[in-house]
Protein backbone atom coordinates (compact mmCIF):
# COMPACT_ATOMS: atom_id res chain seq x y z
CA UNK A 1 109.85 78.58 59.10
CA UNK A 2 112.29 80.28 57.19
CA UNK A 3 113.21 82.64 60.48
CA UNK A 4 116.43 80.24 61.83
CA UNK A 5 117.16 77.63 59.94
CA UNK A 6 120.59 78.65 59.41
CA UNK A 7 120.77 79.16 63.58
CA UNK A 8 123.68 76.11 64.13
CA UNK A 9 122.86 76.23 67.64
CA UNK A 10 120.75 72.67 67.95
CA UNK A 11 122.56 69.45 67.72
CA UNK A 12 121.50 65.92 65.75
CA UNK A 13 121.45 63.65 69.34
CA UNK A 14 122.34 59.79 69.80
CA UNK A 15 118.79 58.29 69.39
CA UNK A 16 120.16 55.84 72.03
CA UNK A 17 120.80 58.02 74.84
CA UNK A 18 117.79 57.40 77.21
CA UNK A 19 117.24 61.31 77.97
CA UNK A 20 116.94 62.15 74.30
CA UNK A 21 114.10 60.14 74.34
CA UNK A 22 110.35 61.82 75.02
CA UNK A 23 108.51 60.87 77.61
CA UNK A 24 105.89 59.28 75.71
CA UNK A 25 109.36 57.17 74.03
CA UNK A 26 109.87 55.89 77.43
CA UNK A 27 107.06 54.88 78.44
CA UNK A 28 106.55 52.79 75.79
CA UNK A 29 110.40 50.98 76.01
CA UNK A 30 109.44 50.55 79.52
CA UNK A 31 106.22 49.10 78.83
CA UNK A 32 107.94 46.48 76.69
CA UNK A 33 110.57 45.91 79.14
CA UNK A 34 113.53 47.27 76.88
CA UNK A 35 114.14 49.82 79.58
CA UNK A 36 113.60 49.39 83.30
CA UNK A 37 112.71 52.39 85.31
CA UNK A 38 115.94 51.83 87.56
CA UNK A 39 117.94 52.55 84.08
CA UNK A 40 115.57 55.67 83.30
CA UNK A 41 115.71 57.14 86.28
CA UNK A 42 119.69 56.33 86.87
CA UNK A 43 120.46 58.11 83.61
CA UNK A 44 118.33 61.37 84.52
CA UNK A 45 119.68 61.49 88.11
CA UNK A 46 122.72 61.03 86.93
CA UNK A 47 122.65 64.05 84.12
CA UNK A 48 121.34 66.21 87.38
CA UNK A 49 124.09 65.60 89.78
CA UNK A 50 127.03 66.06 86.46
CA UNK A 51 125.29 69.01 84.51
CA UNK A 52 122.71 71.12 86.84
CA UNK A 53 125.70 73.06 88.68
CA UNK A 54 125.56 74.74 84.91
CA UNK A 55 122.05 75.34 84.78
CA UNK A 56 120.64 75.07 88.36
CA UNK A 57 117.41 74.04 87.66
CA UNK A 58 116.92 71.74 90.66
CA UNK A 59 116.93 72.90 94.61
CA UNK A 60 116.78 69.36 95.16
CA UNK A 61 116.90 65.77 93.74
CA UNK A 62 116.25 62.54 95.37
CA UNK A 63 118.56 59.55 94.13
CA UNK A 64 117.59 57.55 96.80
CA UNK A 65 113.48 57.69 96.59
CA UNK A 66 113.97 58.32 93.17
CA UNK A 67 115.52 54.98 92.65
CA UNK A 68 113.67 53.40 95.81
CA UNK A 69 110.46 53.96 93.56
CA UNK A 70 111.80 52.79 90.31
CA UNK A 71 112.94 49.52 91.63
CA UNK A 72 109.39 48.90 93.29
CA UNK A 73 107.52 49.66 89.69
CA UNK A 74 109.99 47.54 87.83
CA UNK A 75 108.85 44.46 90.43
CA UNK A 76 105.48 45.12 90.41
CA UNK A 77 106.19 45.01 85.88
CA UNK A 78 108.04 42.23 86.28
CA UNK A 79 105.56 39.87 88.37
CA UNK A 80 102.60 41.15 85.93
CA UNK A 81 101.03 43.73 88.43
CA UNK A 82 99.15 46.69 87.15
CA UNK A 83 101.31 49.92 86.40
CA UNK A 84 99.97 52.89 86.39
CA UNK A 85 99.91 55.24 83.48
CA UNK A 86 102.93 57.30 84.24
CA UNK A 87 104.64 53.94 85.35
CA UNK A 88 108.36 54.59 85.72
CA UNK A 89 108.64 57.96 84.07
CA UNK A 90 110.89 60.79 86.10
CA UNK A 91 108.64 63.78 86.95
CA UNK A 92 110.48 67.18 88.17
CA UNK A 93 108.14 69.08 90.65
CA UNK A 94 108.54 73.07 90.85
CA UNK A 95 109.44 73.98 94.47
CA UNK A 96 105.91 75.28 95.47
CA UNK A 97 104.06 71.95 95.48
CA UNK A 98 103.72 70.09 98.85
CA UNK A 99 105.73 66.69 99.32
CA UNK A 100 105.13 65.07 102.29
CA UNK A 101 108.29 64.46 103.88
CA UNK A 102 110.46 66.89 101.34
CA UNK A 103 111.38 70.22 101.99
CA UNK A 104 108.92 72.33 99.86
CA UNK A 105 110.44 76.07 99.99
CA UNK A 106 108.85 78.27 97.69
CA UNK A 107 112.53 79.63 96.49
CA UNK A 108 112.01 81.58 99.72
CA UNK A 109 114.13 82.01 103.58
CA UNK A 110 110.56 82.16 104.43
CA UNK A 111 109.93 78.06 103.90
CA UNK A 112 113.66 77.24 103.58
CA UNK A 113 112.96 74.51 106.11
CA UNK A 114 109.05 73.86 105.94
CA UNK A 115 108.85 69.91 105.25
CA UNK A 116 104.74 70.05 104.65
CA UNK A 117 102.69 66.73 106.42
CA UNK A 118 101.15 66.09 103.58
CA UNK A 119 101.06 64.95 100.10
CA UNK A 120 99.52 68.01 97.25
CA UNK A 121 96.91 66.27 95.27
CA UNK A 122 98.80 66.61 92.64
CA UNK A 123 102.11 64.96 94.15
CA UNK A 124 99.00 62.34 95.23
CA UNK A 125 97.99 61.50 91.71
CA UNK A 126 101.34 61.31 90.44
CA UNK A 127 102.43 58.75 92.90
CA UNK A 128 99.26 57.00 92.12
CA UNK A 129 100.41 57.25 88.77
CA UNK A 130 103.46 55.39 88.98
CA UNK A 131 105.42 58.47 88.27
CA UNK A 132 109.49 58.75 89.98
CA UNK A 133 109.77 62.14 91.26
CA UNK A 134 112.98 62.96 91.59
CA UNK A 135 113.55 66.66 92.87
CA UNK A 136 112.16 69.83 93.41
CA UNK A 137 112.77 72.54 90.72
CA UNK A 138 113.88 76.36 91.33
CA UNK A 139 111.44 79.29 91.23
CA UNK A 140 111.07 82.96 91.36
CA UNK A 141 110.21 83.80 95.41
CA UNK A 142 106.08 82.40 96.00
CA UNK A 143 106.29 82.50 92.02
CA UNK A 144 106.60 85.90 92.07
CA UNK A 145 108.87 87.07 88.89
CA UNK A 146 109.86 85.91 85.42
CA UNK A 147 113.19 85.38 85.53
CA UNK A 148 114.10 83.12 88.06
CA UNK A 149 116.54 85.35 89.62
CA UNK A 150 114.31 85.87 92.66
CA UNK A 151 114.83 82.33 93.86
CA UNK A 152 116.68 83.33 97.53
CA UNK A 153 118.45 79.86 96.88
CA UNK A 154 120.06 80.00 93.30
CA UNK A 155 119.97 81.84 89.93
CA UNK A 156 118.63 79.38 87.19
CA UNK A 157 120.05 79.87 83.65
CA UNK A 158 118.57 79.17 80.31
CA UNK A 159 120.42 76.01 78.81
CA UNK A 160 120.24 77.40 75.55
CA UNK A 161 122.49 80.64 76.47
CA UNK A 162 124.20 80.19 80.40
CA UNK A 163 123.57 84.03 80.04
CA UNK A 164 120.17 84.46 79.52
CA UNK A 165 117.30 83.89 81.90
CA UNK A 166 114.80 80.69 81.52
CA UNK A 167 111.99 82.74 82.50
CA UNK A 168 109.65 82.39 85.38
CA UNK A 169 108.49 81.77 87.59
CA UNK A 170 108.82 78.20 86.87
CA UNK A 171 111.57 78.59 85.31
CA UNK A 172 113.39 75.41 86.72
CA UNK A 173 111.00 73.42 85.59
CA UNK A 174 111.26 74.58 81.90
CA UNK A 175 114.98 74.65 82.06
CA UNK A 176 115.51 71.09 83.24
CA UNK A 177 112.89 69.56 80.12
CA UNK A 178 114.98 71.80 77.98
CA UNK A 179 118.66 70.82 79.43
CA UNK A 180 117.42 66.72 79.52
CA UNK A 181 117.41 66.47 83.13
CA UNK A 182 113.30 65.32 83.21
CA UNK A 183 110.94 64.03 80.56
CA UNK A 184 108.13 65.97 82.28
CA UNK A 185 107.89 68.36 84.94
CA UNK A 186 105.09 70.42 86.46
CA UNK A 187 104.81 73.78 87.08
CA UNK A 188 102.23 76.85 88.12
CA UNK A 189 100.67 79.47 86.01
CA UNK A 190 99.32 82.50 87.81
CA UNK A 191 100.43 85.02 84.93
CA UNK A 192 102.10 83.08 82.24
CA UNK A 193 105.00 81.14 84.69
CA UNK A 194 103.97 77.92 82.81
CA UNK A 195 104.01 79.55 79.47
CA UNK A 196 106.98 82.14 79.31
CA UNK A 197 109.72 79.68 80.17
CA UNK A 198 108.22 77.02 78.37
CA UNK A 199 108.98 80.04 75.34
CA UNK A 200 111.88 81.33 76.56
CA UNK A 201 113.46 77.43 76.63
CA UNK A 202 111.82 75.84 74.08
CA UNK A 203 109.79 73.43 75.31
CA UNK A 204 105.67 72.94 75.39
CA UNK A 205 104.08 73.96 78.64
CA UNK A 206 100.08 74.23 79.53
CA UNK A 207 98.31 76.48 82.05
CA UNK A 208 95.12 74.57 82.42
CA UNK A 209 91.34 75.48 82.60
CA UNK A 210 91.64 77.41 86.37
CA UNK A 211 89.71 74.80 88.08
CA UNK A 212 90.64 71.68 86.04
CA UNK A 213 93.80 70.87 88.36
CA UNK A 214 93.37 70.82 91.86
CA UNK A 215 95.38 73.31 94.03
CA UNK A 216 95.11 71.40 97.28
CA UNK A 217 98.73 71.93 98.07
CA UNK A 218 99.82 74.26 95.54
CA UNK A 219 101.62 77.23 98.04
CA UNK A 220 99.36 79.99 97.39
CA UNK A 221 100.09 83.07 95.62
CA UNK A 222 97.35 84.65 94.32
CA UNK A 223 94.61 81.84 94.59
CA UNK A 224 92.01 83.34 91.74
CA UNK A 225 94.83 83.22 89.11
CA UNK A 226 96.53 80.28 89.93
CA UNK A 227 97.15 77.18 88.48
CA UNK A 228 99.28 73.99 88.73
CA UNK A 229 100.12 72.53 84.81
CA UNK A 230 102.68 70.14 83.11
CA UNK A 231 105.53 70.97 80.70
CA UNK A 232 107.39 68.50 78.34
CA UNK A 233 109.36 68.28 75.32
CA UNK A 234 106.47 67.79 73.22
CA UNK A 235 102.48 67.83 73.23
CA UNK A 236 101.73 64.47 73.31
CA UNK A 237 103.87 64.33 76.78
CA UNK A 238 102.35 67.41 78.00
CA UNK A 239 98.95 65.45 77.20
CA UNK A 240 99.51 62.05 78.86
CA UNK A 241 100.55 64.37 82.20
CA UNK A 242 97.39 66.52 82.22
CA UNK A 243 95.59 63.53 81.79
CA UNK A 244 97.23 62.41 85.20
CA UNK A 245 96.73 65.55 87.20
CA UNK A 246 93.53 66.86 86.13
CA UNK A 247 89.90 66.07 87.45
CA UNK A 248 87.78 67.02 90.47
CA UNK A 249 88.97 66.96 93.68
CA UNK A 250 86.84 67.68 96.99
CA UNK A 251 89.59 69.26 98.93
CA UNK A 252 89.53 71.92 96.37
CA UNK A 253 86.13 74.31 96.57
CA UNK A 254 87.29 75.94 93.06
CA UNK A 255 87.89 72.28 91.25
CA UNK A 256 85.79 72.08 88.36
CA UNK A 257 83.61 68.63 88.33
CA UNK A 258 83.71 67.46 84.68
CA UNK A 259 84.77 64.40 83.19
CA UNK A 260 88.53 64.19 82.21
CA UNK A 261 89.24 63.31 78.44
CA UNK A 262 91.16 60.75 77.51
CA UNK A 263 94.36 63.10 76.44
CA UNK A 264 96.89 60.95 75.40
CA UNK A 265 94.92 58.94 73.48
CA UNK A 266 93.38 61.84 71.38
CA UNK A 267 95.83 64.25 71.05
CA UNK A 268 96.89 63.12 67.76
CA UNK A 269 93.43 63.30 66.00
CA UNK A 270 93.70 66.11 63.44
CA UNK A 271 91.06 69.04 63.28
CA UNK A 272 88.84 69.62 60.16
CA UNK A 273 87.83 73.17 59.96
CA UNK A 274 90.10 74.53 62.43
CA UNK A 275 89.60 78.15 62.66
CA UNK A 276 92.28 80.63 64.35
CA UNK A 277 91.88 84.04 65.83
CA UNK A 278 94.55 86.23 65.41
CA UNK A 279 94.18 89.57 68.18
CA UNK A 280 94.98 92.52 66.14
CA UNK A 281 95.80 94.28 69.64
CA UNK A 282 98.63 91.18 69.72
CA UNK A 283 100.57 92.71 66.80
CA UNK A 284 102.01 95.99 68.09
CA UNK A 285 104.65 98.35 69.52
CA UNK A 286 106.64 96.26 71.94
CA UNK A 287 106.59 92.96 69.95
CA UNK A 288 110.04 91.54 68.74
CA UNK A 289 110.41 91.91 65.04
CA UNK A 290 111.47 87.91 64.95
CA UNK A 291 109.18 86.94 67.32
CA UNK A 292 106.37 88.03 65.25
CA UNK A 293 107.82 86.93 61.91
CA UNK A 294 108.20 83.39 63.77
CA UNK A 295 104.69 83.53 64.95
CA UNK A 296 103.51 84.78 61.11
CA UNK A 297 105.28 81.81 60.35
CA UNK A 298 103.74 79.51 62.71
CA UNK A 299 99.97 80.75 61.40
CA UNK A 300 100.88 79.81 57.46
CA UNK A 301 101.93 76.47 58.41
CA UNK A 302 98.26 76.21 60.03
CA UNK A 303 96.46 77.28 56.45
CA UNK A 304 98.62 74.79 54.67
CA UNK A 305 97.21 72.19 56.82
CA UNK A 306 93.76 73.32 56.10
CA UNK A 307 93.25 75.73 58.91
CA UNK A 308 91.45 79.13 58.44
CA UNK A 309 92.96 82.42 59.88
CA UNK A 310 90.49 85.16 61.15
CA UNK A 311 91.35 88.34 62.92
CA UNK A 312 89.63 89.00 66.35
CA UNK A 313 89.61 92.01 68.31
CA UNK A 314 90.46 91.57 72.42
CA UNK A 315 89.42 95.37 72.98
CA UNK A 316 90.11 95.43 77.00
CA UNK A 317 93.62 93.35 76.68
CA UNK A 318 95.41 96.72 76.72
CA UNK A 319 94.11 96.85 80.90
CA UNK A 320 95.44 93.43 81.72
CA UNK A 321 98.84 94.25 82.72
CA UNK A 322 97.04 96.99 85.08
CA UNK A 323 94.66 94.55 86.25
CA UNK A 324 96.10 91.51 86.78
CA UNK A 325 99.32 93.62 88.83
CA UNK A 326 96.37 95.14 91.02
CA UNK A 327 94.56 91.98 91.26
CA UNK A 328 97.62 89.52 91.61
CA UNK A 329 98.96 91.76 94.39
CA UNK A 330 96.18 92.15 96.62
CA UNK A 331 95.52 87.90 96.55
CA UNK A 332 99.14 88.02 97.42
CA UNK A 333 99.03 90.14 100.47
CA UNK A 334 96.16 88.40 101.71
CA UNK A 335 97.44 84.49 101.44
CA UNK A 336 101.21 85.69 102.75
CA UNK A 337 99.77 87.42 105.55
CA UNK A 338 100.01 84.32 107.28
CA UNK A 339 103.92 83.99 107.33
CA UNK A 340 103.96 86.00 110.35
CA UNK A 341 107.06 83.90 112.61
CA UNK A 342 104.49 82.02 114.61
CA UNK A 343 102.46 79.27 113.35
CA UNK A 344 105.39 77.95 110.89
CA UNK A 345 108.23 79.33 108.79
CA UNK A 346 110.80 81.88 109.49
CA UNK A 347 111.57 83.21 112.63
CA UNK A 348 113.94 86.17 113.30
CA UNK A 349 116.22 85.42 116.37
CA UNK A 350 114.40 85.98 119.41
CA UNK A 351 117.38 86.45 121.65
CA UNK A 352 119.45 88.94 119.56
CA UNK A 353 115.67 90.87 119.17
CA UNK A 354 114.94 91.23 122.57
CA UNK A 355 118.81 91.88 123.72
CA UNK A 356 118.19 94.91 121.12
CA UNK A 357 114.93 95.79 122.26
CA UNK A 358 116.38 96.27 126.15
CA UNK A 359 119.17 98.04 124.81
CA UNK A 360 116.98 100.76 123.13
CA UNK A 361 114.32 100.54 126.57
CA UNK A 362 117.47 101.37 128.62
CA UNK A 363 118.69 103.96 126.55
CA UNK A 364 115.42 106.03 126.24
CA UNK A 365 115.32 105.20 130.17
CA UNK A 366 118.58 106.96 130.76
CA UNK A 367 117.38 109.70 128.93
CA UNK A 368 114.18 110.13 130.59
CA UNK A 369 112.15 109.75 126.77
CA UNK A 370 109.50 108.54 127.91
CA UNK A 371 107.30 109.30 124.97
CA UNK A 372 109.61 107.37 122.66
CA UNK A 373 109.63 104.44 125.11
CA UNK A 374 106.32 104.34 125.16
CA UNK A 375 106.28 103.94 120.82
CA UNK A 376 108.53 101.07 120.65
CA UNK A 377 106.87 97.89 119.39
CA UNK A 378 106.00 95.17 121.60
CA UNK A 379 107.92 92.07 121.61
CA UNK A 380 105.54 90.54 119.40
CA UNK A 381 105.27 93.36 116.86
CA UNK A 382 108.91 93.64 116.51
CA UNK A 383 108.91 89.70 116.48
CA UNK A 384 106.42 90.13 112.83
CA UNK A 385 108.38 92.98 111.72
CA UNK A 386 111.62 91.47 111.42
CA UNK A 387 110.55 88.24 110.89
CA UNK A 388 108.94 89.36 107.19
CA UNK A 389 111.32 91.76 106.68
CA UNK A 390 114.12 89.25 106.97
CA UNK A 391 112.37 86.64 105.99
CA UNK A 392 111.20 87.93 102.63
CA UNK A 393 112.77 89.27 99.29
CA UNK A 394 112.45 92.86 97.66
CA UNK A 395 109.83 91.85 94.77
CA UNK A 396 107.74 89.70 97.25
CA UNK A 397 107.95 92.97 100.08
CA UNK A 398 107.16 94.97 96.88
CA UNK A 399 103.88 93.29 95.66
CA UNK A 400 103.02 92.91 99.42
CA UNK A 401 102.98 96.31 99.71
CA UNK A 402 101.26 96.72 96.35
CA UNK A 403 98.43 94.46 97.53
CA UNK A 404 98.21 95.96 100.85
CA UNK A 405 98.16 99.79 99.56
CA UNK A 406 95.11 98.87 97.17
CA UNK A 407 93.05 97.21 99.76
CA UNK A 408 93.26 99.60 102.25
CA UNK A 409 90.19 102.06 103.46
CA UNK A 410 89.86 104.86 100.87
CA UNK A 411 91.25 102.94 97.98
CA UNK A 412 89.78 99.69 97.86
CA UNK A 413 87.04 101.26 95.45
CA UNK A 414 89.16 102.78 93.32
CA UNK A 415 91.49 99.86 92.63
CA UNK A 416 90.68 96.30 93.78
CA UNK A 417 87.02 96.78 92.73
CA UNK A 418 87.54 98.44 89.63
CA UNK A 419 90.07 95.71 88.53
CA UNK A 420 87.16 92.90 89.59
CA UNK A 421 84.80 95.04 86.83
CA UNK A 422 87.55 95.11 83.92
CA UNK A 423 88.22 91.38 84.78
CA UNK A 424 84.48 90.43 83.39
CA UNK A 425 85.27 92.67 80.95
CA UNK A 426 88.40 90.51 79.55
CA UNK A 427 86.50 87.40 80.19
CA UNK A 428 83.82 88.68 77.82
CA UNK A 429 86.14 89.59 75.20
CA UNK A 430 87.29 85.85 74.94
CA UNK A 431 83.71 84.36 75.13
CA UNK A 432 83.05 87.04 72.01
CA UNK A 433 86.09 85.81 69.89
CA UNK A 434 85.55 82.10 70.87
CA UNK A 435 82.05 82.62 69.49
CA UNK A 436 83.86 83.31 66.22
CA UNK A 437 86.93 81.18 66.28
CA UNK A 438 87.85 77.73 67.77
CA UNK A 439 91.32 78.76 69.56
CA UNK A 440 93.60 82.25 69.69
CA UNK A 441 96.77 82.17 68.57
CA UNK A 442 99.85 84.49 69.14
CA UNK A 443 103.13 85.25 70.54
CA UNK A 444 103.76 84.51 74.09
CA UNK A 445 106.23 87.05 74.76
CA UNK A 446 106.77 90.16 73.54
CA UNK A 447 110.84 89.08 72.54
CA UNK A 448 113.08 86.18 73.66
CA UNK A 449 114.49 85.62 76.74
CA UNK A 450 116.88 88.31 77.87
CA UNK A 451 120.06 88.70 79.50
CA UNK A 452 120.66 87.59 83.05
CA UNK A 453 120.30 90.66 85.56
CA UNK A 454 119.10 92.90 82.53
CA UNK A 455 115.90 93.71 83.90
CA UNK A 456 116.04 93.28 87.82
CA UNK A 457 116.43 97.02 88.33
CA UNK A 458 113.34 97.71 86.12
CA UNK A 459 109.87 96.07 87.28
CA UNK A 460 107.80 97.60 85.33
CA UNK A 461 109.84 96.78 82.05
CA UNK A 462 109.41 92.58 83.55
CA UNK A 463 106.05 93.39 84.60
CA UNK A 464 105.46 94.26 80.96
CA UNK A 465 106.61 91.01 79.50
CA UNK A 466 102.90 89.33 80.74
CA UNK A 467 101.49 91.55 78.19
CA UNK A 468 100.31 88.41 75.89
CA UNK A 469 99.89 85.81 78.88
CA UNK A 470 98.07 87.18 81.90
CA UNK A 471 94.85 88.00 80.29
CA UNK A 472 94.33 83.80 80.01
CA UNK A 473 94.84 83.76 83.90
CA UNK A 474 92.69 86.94 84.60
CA UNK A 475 89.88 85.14 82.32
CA UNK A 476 90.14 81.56 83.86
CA UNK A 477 90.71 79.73 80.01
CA UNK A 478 93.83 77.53 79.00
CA UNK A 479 96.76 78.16 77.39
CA UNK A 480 99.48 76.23 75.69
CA UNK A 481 103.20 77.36 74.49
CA UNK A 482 104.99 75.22 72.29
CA UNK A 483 108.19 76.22 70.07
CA UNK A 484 107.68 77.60 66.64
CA UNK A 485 111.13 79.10 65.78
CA UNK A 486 114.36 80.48 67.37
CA UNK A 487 115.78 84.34 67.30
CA UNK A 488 119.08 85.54 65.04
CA UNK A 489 120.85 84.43 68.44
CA UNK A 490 119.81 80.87 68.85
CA UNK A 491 117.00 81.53 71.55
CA UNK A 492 113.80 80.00 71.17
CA UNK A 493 110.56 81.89 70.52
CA UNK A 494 107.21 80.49 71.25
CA UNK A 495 103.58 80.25 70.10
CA UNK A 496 100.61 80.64 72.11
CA UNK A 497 97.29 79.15 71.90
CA UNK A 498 94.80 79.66 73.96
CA UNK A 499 91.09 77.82 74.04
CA UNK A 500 88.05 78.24 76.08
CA UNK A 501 87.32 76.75 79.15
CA UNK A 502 88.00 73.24 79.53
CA UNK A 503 88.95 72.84 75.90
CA UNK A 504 92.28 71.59 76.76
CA UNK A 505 91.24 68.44 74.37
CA UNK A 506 91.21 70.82 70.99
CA UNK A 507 93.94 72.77 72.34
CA UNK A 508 96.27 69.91 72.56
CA UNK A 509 94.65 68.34 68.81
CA UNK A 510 95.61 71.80 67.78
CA UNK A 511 99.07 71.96 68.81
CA UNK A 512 99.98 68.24 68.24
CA UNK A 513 98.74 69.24 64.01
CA UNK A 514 101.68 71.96 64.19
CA UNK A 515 103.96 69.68 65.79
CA UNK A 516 103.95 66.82 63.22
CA UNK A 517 104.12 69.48 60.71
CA UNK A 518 107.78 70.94 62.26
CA UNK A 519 110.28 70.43 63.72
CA UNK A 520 111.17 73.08 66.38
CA UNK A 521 110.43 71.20 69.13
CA UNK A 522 113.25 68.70 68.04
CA UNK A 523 115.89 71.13 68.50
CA UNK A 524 118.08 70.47 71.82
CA UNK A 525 120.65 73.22 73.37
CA UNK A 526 124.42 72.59 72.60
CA UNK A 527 125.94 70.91 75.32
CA UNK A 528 122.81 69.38 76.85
């Protein structure tokens, strides 16, 4: 851990002050009455509506149902009622999980005023839960980037560095754990948007077994890859959430039916004869000098707690990038298809379209082009038209496109297909090295986060930053990020574990060990 301990720019914080405390913390003062959740969820609300015009993490935040809420747990405490297991605790929501009755936009003009009938099952179980929800966190566009700057609504900013990105695309959800405006938030991983901001802003975030959180409700992206998770300040807070959202649900066909551990209560039961595979493929060009030294790090602090190292060998990694970005794409094309101007969403202005359209029908009249009248698009045509093309943003128009281009008659073979065959091929990779070792461990991003606007005129070069986290997605297995070090420039960097299916209860074993034995996740940005 020798890689920033000199870095100055943490701060020792008022044990008092009710947002320095985890969630876990809280729950526990609450349970014993030395807190109320009005006074929780005050202070938070509170930190929001002074601090987030800095860091604009939230879209939205809801004093009023926020504190409506609170007050009704702390009665139901008060008279001796049950509480449920979350009871009192604030929970941030990324902006691409229905809430009945709350605008739910997907960062996007498309949804900008969709208010969705119905409750996601994961909104569901947290309210069942006892948990305060108290806004809706920015996003990249239908979680489409990893930056954050393709929100249409606002550009969120790393807390650690107002100049740097949080990552994506749940990047509002990382950055408001990280800036102390939520205990817990939850996010969605389709290519590492759980994971990457959780790195790029310190904080521990988990993409899930796809299947072990229902997606009833999640806004679709690209629905083979996706997956709804929890981020915190720590892993036994990222535990007692999963342990909330997870577990079958009917309403989702893909939700896995299998028993839900017990998280919370044993994520802090130490693992003899923990073995770790290290992917030599992992440790190449494109990796971050620091990032790897901090990751180095992280795996001798695992063999001095009695942990054996072992290299593995991921052979088809080097094709996820190409795969998942043919894969992703097409899903994507597919599920947005149905933003179209007509059944909800977006609409382009009728009037002003069809005022145009007899313009250009008189002109061609006048002219006696008959041949180009004949070509111009139907009301309805030109309704679609401008209605996506207004209605959407450059990088969700450019995987559209993407998506469309590879499904199409000639090349469907040749690229959709093809990237179906190489996906087996990275799921049998990981059953090999699970065969071999217990969990994977490795960077989660080729360097720290990055300047604001540095790579929005490069996609490829942002494309290239899923390198360590899309093969999870592609293979259906969990993940985990939690903070092993910080750069020469005071930004976090993160490590990555990743387990086999449904092993999110040794995943979570495994990360709480590091965590007792460190202190990175500690560490708060200056000023927050």
């Amino acid at each position: 851990m020798n890689n920033a301990t000199a870095f100055p720019r943490f701060w020792v914080t008022d044990p008092m002050s009710i947002h320095e405390f985890t969630a876990t913390e809280l729950l526990q003062r609450l349970e014993s009455g030395e807190l109320t959740a009005v006074q929780v969820a005050q202070d938070f609300l509170d930190r929001i509506e002074h601090r987030d015009a800095q860091v604009q993490a939230f879209l939205r935040f809801d004093r009023d149902g926020a504190l409506a809420t609170a007050e009704q747990i702390d009665r139901r405490r008060r008279a001796g009622e049950p509480v449920g297991p979350l009871g009192g605790l604030p929970v941030a929501v990324k902006d691409v999980v229905c809430t009945q009755g709350q605008p739910t936009t997907c960062g996007s003009k498309m949804l900008e005023h969709f208010v969705p009938p119905y409750d996601a099952t994961a909104i569901r179980r947290l309210k069942q839960a006892d948990a305060v929800l108290i806004g809706k966190t920015n996003m990249d566009e239908f979680a489409m980037g990893g930056t954050t700057e393709n929100s249409r609504f606002a550009t969120t900013r790393n807390p650690w560095n107002l100049e740097r990105v949080p990552g994506g695309s749940s990047g509002g959800a990382a950055a408001c754990v990280a800036a102390g405006f939520a205990p817990l938030s939850i996010g969605s991983d389709t290519g590492g948007s759980i994971r990457q901001p959780a790195s790029f802003c310190g904080v521990t975030g988990m993409k899930p077994t796809y299947g072990r959180v229902s997606r009833f409700g999640l806004i679709a992206f690209a629905s083979s890859l996706d997956q709804i998770g929890p981020l915190a300040r720590t892993v036994e807070d990222v535990a007692l959430l999963l342990e909330t959202l997870a577990g079958h649900d009917p309403l989702d066909s893909t939700s896995a039916e299998f028993p839900v551990p017990e998280y919370s209560k044993t994520v802090a039961q130490p693992l003899d004869g923990l073995t770790l595979g290290v992917v030599r493929e992992h440790f190449g060009d494109g990796l971050d000098g620091e990032v790897e030294s901090a990751v180095r790090e992280a795996l001798h602090v695992y063999q001095s707690l009695g942990a054996r190292v072992k290299e593995v060998s991921l052979p088809h990694s080097k094709y996820a990038i190409a795969t998942y970005y043919i894969i992703a794409p097409c899903e994507a094309s597919s599920n947005l298809a149905r933003y179209d101007g007509v059944h909800y969403g977006y609409r382009t202005d009728e009037a002003a379209m069809l005022a145009e359209l007899a313009a250009e029908q008189r002109a061609l009249a006048s002219q006696g082009d008959h041949a180009a009248l004949d070509d111009l698009d139907s009301p309805l045509v030109r309704m679609y038209r401008r209605t996506r093309a207004e209605g959407f943003g450059p990088e969700v128009k450019r995987r559209i496109m993407l998506g469309t281009y590879a499904l199409s008659h000639g090349y469907y073979d040749a690229y959709y297909l093809k990237a179906l065959k190489v996906r087996r091929l990275i799921r049998n990779d990981f059953d090999a090295a699970f065969n071999e070792v217990d969990l994977i461990a490795g960077p989660v991003a080729p360097t720290p986060a990055y300047r604001l606007g540095e790579k929005t005129e490069d996609p490829l070069a942002m494309y290239l930053g899923d390198l360590y986290t899309v093969s999870a997605n592609l293979a259906g297995i969990c993940g985990l990020s939690l903070p092993c070090g910080f750069s020469s420039e005071g930004m976090p960097i993160g490590l990555q574990l990743q387990g086999p299916p449904l092993h999110e209860e040794r995943l979570l074993r495994a990360a709480w060990m590091y965590q007792t034995a460190t202190d990175w996740h500690t560490r708060r940005p200056q000023g927050f």
